[in-house]
C-alpha atoms as a PDB file:
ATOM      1  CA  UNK A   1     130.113 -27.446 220.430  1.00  0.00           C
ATOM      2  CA  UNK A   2     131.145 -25.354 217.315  1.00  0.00           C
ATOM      3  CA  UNK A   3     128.451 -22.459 215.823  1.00  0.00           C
ATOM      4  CA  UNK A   4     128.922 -21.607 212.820  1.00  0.00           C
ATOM      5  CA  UNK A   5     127.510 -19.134 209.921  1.00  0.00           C
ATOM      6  CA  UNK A   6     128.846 -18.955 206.384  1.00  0.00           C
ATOM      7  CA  UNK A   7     128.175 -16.969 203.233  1.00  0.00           C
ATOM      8  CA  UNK A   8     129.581 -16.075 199.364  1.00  0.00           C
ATOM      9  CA  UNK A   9     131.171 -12.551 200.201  1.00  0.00           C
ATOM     10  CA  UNK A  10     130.431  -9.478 197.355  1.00  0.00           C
ATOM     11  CA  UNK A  11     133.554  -7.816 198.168  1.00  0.00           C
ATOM     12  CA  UNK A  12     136.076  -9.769 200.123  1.00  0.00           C
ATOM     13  CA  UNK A  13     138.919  -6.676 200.337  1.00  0.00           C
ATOM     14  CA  UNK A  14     136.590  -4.655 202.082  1.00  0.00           C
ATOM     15  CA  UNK A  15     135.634  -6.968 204.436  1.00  0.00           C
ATOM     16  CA  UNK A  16     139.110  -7.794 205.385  1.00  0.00           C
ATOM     17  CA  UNK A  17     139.738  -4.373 205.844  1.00  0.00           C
ATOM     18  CA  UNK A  18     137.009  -3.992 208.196  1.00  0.00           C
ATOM     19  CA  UNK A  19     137.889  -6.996 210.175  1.00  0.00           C
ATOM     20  CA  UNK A  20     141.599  -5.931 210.106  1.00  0.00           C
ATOM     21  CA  UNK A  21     140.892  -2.588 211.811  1.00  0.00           C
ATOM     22  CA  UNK A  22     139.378  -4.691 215.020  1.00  0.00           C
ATOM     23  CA  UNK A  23     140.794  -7.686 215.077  1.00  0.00           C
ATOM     24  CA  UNK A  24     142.740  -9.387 217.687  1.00  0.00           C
ATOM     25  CA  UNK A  25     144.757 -11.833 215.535  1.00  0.00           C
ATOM     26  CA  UNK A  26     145.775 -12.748 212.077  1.00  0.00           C
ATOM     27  CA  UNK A  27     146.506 -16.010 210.838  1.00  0.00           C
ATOM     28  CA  UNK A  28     146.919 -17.053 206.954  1.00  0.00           C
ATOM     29  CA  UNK A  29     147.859 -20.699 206.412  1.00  0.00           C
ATOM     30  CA  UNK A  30     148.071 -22.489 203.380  1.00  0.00           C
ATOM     31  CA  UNK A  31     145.923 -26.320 203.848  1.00  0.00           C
ATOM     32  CA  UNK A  32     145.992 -29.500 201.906  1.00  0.00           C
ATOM     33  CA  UNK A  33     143.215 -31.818 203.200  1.00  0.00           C
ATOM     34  CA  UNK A  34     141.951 -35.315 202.865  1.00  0.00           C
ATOM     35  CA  UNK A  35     138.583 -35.716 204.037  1.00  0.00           C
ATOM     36  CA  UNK A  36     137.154 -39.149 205.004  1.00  0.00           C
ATOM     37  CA  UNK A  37     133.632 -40.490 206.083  1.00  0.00           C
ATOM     38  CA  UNK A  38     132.119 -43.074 207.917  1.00  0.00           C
ATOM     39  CA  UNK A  39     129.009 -43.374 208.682  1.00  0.00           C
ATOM     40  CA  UNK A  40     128.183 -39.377 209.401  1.00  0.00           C
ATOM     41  CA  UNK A  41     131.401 -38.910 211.143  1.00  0.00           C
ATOM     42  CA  UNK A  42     133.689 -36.839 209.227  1.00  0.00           C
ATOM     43  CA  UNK A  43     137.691 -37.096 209.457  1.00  0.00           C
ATOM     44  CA  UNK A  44     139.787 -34.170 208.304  1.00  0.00           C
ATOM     45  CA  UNK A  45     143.246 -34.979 207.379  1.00  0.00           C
ATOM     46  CA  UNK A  46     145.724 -31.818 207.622  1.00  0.00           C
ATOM     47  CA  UNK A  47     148.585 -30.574 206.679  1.00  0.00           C
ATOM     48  CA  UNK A  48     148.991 -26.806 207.286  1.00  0.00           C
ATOM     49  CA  UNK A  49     151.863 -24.008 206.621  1.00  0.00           C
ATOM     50  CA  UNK A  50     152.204 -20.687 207.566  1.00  0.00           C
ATOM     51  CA  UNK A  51     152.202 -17.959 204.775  1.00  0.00           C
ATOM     52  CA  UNK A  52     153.276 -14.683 205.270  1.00  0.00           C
ATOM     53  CA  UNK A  53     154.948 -12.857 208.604  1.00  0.00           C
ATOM     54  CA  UNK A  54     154.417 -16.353 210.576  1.00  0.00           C
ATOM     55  CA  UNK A  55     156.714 -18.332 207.774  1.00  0.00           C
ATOM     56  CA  UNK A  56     159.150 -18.970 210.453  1.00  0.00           C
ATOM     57  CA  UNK A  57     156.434 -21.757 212.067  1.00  0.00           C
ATOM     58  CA  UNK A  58     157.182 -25.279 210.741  1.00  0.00           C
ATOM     59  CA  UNK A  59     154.601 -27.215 208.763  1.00  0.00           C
ATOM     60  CA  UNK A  60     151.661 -28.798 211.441  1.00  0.00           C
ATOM     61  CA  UNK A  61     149.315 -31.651 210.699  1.00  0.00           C
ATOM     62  CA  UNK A  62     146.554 -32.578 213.001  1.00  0.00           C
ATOM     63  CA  UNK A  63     143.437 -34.650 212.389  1.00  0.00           C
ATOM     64  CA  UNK A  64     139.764 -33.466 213.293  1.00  0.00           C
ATOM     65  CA  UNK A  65     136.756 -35.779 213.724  1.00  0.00           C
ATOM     66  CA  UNK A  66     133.724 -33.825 213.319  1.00  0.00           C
ATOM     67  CA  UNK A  67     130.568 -35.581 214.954  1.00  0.00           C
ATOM     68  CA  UNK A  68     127.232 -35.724 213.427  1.00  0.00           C
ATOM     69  CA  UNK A  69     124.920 -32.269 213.717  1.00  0.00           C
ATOM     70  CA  UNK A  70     122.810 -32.556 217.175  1.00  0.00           C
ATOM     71  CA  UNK A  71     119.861 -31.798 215.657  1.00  0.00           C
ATOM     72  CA  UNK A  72     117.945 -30.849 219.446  1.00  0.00           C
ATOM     73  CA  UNK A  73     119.743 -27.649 218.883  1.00  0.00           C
ATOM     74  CA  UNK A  74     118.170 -24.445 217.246  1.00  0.00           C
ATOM     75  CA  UNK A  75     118.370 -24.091 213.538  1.00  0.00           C
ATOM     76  CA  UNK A  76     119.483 -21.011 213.990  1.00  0.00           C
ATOM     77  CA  UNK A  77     123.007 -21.588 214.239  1.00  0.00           C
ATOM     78  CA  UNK A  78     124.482 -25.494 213.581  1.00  0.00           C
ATOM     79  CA  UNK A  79     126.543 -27.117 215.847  1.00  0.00           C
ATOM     80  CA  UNK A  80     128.774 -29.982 215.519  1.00  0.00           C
ATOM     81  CA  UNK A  81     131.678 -31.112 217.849  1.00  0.00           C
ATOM     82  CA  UNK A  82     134.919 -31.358 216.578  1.00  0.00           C
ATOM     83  CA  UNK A  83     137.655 -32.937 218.356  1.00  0.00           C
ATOM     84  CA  UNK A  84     141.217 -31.739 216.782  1.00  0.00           C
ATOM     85  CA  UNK A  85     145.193 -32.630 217.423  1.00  0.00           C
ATOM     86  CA  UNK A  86     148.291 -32.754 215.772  1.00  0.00           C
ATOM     87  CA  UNK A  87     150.168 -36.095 215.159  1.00  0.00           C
ATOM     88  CA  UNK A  88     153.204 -36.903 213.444  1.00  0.00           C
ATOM     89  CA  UNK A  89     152.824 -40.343 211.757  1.00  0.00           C
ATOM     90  CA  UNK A  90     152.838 -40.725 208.265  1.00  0.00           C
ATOM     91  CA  UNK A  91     150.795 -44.148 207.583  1.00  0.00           C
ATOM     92  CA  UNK A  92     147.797 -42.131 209.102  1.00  0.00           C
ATOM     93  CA  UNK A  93     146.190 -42.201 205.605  1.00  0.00           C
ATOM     94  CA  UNK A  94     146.335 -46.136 205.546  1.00  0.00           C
ATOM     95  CA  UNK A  95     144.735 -46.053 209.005  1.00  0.00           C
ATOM     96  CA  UNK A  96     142.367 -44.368 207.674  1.00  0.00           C
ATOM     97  CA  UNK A  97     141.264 -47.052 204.951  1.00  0.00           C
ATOM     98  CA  UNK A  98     141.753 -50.256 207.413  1.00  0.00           C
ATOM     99  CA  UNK A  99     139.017 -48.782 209.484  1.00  0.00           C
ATOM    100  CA  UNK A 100     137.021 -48.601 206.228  1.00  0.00           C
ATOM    101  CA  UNK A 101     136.703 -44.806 206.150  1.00  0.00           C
ATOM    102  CA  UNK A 102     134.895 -44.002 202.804  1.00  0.00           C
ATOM    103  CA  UNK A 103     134.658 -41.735 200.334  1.00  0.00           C
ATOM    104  CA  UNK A 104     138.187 -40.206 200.177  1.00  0.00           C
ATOM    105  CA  UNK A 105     138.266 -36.567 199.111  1.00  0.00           C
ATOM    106  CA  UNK A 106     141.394 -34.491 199.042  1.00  0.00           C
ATOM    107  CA  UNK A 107     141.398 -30.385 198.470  1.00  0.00           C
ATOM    108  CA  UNK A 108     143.981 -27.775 198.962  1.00  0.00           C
ATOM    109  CA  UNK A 109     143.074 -23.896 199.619  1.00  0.00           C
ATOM    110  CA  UNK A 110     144.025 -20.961 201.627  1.00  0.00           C
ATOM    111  CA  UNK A 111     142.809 -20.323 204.503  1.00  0.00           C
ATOM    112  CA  UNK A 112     143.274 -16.615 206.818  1.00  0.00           C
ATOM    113  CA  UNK A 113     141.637 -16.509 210.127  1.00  0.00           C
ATOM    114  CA  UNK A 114     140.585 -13.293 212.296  1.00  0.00           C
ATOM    115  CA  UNK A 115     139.868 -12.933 215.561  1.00  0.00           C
ATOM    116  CA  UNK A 116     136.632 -10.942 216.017  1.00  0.00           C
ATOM    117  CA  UNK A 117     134.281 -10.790 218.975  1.00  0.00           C
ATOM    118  CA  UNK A 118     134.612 -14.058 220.595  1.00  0.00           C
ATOM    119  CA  UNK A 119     134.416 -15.929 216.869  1.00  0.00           C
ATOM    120  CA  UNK A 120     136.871 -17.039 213.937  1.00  0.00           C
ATOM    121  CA  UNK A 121     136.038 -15.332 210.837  1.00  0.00           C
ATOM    122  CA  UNK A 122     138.109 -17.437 207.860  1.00  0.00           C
ATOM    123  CA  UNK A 123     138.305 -16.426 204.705  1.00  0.00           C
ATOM    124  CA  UNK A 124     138.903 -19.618 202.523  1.00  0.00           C
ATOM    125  CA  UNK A 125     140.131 -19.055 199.068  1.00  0.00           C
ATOM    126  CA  UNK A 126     140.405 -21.946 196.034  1.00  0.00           C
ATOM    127  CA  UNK A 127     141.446 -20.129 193.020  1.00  0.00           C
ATOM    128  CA  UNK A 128     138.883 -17.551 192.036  1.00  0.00           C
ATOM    129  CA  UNK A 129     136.400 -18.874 194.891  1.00  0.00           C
ATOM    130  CA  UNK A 130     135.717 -17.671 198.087  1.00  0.00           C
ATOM    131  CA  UNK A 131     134.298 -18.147 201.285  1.00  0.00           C
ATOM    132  CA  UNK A 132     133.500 -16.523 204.459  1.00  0.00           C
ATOM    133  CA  UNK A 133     132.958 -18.890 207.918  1.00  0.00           C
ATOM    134  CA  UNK A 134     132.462 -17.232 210.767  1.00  0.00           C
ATOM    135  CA  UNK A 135     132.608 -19.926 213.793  1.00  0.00           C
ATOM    136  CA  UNK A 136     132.674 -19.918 218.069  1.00  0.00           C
ATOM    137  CA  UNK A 137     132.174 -21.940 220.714  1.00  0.00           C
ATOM    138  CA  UNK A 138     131.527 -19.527 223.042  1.00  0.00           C
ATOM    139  CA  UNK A 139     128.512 -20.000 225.375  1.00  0.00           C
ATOM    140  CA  UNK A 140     126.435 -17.147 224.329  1.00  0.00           C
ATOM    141  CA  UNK A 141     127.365 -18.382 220.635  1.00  0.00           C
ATOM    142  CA  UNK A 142     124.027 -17.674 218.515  1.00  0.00           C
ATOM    143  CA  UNK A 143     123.722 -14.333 220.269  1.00  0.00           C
ATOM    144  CA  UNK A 144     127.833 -13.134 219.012  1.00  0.00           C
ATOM    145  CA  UNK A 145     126.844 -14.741 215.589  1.00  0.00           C
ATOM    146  CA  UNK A 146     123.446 -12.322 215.286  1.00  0.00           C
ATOM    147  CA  UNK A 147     125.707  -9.587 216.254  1.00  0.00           C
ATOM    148  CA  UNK A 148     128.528 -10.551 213.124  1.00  0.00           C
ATOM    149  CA  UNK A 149     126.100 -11.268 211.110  1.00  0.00           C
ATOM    150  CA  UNK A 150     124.665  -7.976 211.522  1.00  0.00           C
ATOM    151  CA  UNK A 151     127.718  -6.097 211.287  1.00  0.00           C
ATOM    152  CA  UNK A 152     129.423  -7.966 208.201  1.00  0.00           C
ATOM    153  CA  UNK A 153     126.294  -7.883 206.360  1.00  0.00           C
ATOM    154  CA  UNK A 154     127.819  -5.231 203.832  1.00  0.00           C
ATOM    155  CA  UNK A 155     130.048  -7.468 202.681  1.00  0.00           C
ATOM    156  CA  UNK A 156     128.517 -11.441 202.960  1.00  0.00           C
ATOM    157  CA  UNK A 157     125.267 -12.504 203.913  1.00  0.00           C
ATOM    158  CA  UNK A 158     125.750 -15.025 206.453  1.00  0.00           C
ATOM    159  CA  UNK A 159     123.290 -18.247 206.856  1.00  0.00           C
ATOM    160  CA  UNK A 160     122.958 -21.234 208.524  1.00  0.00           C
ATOM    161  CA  UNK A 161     124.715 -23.999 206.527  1.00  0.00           C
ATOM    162  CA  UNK A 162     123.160 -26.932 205.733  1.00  0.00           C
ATOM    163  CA  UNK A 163     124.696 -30.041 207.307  1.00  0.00           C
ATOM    164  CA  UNK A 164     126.723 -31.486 204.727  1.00  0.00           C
ATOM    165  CA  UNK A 165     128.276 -28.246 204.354  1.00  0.00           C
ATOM    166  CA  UNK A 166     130.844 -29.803 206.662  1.00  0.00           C
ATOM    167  CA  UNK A 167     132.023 -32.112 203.681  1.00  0.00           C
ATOM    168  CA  UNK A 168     133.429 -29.612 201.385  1.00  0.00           C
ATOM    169  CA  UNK A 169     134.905 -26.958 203.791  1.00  0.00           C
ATOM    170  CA  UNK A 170     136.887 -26.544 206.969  1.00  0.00           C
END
């Protein structure tokens, strides 16, 4: 299961410099996405290339399904399971559309990813917008996000997302 927290940041530079001076890993990729639904499944298209020092990596595309919120869980923190990998195929999109996947929605941003205390915290930019998801699936996974959202709260306020946040981002 995936937790996850997410929040408008007031000063993004700061925050990455924060996060930069513990983090474990770096990772800025630039993503073009369709998005499909059906039913209140979600299916991620992706196409994703390194920016930056990893430039050398070639272009990967995977496909996610993300599965419909468990609402037994808390409301503190909402999961979803997401089931990712990479594929090569080309006529995935028309695939997509014989199975009668709905609602098409494409989107391209930039996406930079830090390691931090057993989470993800990405940074997803789209022009002048930006937002901050901070994500685990570590066991103890509402207790880390308390702690993050405690110590980012400087620079983003971080909230449970309501469900269909899932439609417009990652």
């Amino acid at each position: 299961m995936e937790y996850l927290l997410c929040g408008i940041p007031t000063d993004v530079e700061n925050l990455v410099k924060y996060v930069q001076l513990t983090e474990d890993e770096c990772r800025v990729e630039e993503v073009s996405e369709v998005s499909y639904s059906i039913s209140r499944y979600q299916i991620l298209i992706s196409k994703h290339k390194a920016i930056g020092a990893e430039k050398d990596q070639k272009e990967r595309h995977t496909i996610s399904i993300i599965y419909p919120a468990d609402k037994s869980k808390s409301r503190k923190a909402l999961s979803r399971k997401k089931t990712t990998t990479d594929f090569t195929s080309n006529e995935i999109h028309l695939l997509m559309e014989e199975l009668g996947c709905k609602n098409k929605g494409a989107r391209a941003y930039t996406r930079s990813t830090y390691k931090y205390k057993e989470a993800e915290i990405v940074i997803v930019k789209k022009g002048e917008d930006v937002l901050v998801v901070v994500r685990t699936e570590s066991p103890d996974s509402e207790t880390i996000l308390e702690d993050i959202k405690n110590r980012l709260r400087l620079w983003v306020n971080l909230i449970v997302p309501p469900e269909d946040t899932h439609d417009c981002l990652l």
